[in-house]
Protein backbone atom coordinates (compact mmCIF):
# COMPACT_ATOMS: atom_id res chain seq x y z
CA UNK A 1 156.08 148.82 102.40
CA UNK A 2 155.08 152.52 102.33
CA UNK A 3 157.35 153.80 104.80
CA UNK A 4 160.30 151.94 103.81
CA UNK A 5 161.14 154.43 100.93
CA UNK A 6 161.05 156.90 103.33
CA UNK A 7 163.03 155.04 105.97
CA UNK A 8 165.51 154.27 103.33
CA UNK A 9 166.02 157.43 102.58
CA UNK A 10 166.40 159.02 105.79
CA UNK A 11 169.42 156.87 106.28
CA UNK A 12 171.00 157.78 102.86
CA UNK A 13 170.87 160.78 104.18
CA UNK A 14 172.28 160.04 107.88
CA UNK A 15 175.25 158.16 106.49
CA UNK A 16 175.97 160.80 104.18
CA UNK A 17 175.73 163.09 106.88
CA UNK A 18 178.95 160.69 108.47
CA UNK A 19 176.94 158.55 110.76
CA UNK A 20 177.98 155.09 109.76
CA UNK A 21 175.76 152.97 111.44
CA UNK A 22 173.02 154.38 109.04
CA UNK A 23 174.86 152.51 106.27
CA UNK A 24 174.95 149.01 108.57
CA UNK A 25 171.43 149.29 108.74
CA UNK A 26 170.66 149.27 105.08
CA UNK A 27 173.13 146.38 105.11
CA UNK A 28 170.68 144.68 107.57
CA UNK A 29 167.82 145.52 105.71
CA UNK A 30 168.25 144.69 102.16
CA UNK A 31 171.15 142.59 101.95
CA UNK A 32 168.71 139.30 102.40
CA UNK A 33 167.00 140.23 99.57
CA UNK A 34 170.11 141.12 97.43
CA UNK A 35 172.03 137.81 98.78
CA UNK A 36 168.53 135.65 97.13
CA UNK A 37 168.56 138.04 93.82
CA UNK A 38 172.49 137.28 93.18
CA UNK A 39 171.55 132.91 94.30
CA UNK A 40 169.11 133.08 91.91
CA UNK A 41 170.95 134.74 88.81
CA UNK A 42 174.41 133.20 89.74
CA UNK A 43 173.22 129.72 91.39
CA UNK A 44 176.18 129.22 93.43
CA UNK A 45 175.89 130.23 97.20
CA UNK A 46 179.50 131.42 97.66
CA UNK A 47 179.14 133.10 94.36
CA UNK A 48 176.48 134.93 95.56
CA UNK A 49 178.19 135.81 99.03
CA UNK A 50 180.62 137.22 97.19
CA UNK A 51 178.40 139.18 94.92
CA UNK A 52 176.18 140.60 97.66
CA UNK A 53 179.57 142.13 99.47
CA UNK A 54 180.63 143.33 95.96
CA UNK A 55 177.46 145.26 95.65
CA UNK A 56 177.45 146.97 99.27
CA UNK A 57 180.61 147.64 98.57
CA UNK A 58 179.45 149.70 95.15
CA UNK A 59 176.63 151.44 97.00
CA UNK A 60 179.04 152.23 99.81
CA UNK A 61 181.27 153.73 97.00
CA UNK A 62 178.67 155.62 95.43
CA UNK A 63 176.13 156.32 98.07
CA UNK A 64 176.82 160.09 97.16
CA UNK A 65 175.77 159.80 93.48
CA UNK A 66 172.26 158.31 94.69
CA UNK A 67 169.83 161.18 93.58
CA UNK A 68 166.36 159.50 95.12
CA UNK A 69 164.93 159.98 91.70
CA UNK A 70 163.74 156.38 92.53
CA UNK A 71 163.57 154.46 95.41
CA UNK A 72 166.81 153.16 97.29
CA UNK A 73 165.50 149.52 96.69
CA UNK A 74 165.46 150.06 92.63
CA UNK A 75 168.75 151.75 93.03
CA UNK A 76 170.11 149.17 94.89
CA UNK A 77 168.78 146.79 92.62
CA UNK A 78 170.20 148.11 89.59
CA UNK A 79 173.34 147.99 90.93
CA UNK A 80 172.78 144.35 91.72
CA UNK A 81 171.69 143.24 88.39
CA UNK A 82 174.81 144.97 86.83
CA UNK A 83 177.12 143.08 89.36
CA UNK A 84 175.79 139.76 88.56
CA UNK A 85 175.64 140.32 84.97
CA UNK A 86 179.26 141.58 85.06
CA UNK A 87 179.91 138.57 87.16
CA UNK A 88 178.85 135.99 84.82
CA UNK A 89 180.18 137.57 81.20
CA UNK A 90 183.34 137.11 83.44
CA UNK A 91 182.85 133.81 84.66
CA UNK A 92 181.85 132.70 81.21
CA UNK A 93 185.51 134.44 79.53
CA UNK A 94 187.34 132.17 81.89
CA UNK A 95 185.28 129.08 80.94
CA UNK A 96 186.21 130.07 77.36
CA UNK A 97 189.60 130.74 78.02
CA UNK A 98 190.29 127.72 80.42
CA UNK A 99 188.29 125.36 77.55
CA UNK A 100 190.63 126.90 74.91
CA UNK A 101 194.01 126.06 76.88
CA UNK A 102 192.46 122.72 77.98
CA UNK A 103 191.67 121.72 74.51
CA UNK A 104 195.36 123.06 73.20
CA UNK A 105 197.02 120.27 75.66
CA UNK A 106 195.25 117.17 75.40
CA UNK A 107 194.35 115.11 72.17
CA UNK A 108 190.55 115.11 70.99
CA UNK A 109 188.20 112.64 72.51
CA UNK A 110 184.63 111.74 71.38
CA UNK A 111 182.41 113.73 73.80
CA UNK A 112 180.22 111.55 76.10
CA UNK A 113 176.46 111.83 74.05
CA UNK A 114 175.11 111.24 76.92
CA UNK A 115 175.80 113.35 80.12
CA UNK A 116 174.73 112.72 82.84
CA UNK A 117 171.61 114.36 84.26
CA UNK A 118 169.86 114.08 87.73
CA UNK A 119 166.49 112.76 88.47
CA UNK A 120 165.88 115.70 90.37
CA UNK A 121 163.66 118.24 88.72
CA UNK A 122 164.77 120.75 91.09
CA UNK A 123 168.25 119.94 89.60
CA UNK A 124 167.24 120.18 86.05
CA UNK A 125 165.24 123.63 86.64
CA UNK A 126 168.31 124.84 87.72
CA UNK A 127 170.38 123.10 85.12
CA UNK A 128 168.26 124.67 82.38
CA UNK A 129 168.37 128.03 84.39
CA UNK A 130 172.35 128.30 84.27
CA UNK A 131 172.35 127.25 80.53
CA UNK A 132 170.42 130.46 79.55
CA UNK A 133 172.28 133.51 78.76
CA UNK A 134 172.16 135.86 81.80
CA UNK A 135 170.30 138.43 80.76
CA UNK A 136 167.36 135.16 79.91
CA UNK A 137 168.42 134.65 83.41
CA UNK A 138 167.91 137.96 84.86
CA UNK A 139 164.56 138.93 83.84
CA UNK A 140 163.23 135.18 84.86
CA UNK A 141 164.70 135.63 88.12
CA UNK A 142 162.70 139.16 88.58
CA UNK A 143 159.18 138.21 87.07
CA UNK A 144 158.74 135.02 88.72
CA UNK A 145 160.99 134.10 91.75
CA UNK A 146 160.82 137.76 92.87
CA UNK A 147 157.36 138.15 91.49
CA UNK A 148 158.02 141.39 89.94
CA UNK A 149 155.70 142.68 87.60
CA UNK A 150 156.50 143.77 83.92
CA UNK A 151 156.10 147.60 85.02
CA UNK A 152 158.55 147.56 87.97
CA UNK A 153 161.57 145.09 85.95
CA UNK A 154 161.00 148.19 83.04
CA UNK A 155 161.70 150.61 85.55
CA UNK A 156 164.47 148.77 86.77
CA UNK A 157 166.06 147.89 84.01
CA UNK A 158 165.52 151.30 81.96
CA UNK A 159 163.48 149.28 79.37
CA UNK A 160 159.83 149.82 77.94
CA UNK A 161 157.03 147.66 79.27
CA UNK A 162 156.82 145.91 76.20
CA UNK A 163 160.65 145.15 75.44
CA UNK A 164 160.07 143.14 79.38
CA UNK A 165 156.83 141.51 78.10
CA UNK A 166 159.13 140.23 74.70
CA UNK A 167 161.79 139.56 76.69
CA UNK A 168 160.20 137.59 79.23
CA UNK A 169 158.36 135.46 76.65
CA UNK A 170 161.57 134.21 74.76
CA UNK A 171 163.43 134.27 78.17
CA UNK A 172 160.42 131.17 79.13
CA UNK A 173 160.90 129.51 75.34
CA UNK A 174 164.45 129.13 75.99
CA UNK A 175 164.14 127.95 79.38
CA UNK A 176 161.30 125.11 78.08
CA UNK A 177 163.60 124.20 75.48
CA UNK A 178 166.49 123.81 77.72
CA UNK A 179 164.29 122.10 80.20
CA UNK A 180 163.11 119.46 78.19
CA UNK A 181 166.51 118.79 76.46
CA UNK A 182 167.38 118.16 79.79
CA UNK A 183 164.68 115.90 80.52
CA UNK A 184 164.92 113.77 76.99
CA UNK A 185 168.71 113.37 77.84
CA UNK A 186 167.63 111.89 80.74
CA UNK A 187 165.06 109.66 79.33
CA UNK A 188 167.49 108.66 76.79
CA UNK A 189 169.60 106.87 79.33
CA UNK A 190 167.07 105.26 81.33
């Protein structure tokens, strides 16, 4: 897309300039892409609603602060990964929390050994996905449902090339692990 950087940029500038409808097109532009980034790090479709109005809302916000050092796009998706991320530390605090309460009102019980998992490997890809801490999460979701190579997730995420390559390699060991301790559960009560 070599004219979209320049596109995107030219309504920056527009809306900053006061004309509104420059910001409703770079609604209609990237929030597709932003909507599929937040699904795919969150894994719950109102979740993700949610999370792609919080983030226009942010660049709406700070549209002014946006220096075109890099593209609108990275920008944009910077601000994305740090809603999501934000997003699920929080969910996670009220898990604890709720757990915590839960646990100070009832009496122990013996925890099922066996939960129950799908047959679906779709379900148990996505299983293993949520069980990963979200920054394991995060940098999956870039390098191989958006395809994302090492050098662009480093420029995105302010790291080195080689902190994404290390990253990305124990983000996959967890997920295999997870993966097949899903799978052997499931074998287990076959």
């Amino acid at each position: 897309m070599p004219g979209c950087y320049d596109e995107d940029e030219d309504l920056v500038h527009r809306f900053l300039g006061g004309d509104e409808t420059a910001f409703e097109e770079l609604f209609q532009r990237h929030s597709p892409w932003v909507f599929r980034r937040c699904l795919a790090i969150v894994g719950c479709w109102e979740d993700a609603e949610d999370l792609t109005q919080e983030v226009f809302l942010t660049v709406y916000q700070k549209l002014g602060s946006f220096r075109g050092e890099a593209s609108f796009r990275l920008w944009l998706g910077r601000i994305c990964n740090h809603r999501c991320v934000d997003f699920l530390r929080r969910r996670e605090r009220e898990r604890q929390g709720r757990r915590r309460y839960e646990q100070s009102l009832t009496l122990p019980q013996a925890e099922d050994s066996n939960p129950e998992v799908s047959s679906s490997e779709e379900e148990k890809v996505q299983r293993a996905l949520a069980s990963l801490p979200e920054g394991d999460r995060l940098v999956l979701t870039l390098h191989y449902l958006e395809e994302r190579s090492y050098t662009e997730i480093a420029q995105e995420l302010g790291w080195s090339v080689g902190r994404v390559k290390v990253r990305v390699h124990r983000a996959r060991e967890r997920f295999r692990q997870a993966y097949e301790r899903l799978r052997g559960n499931q074998e287990a009560t076959s």
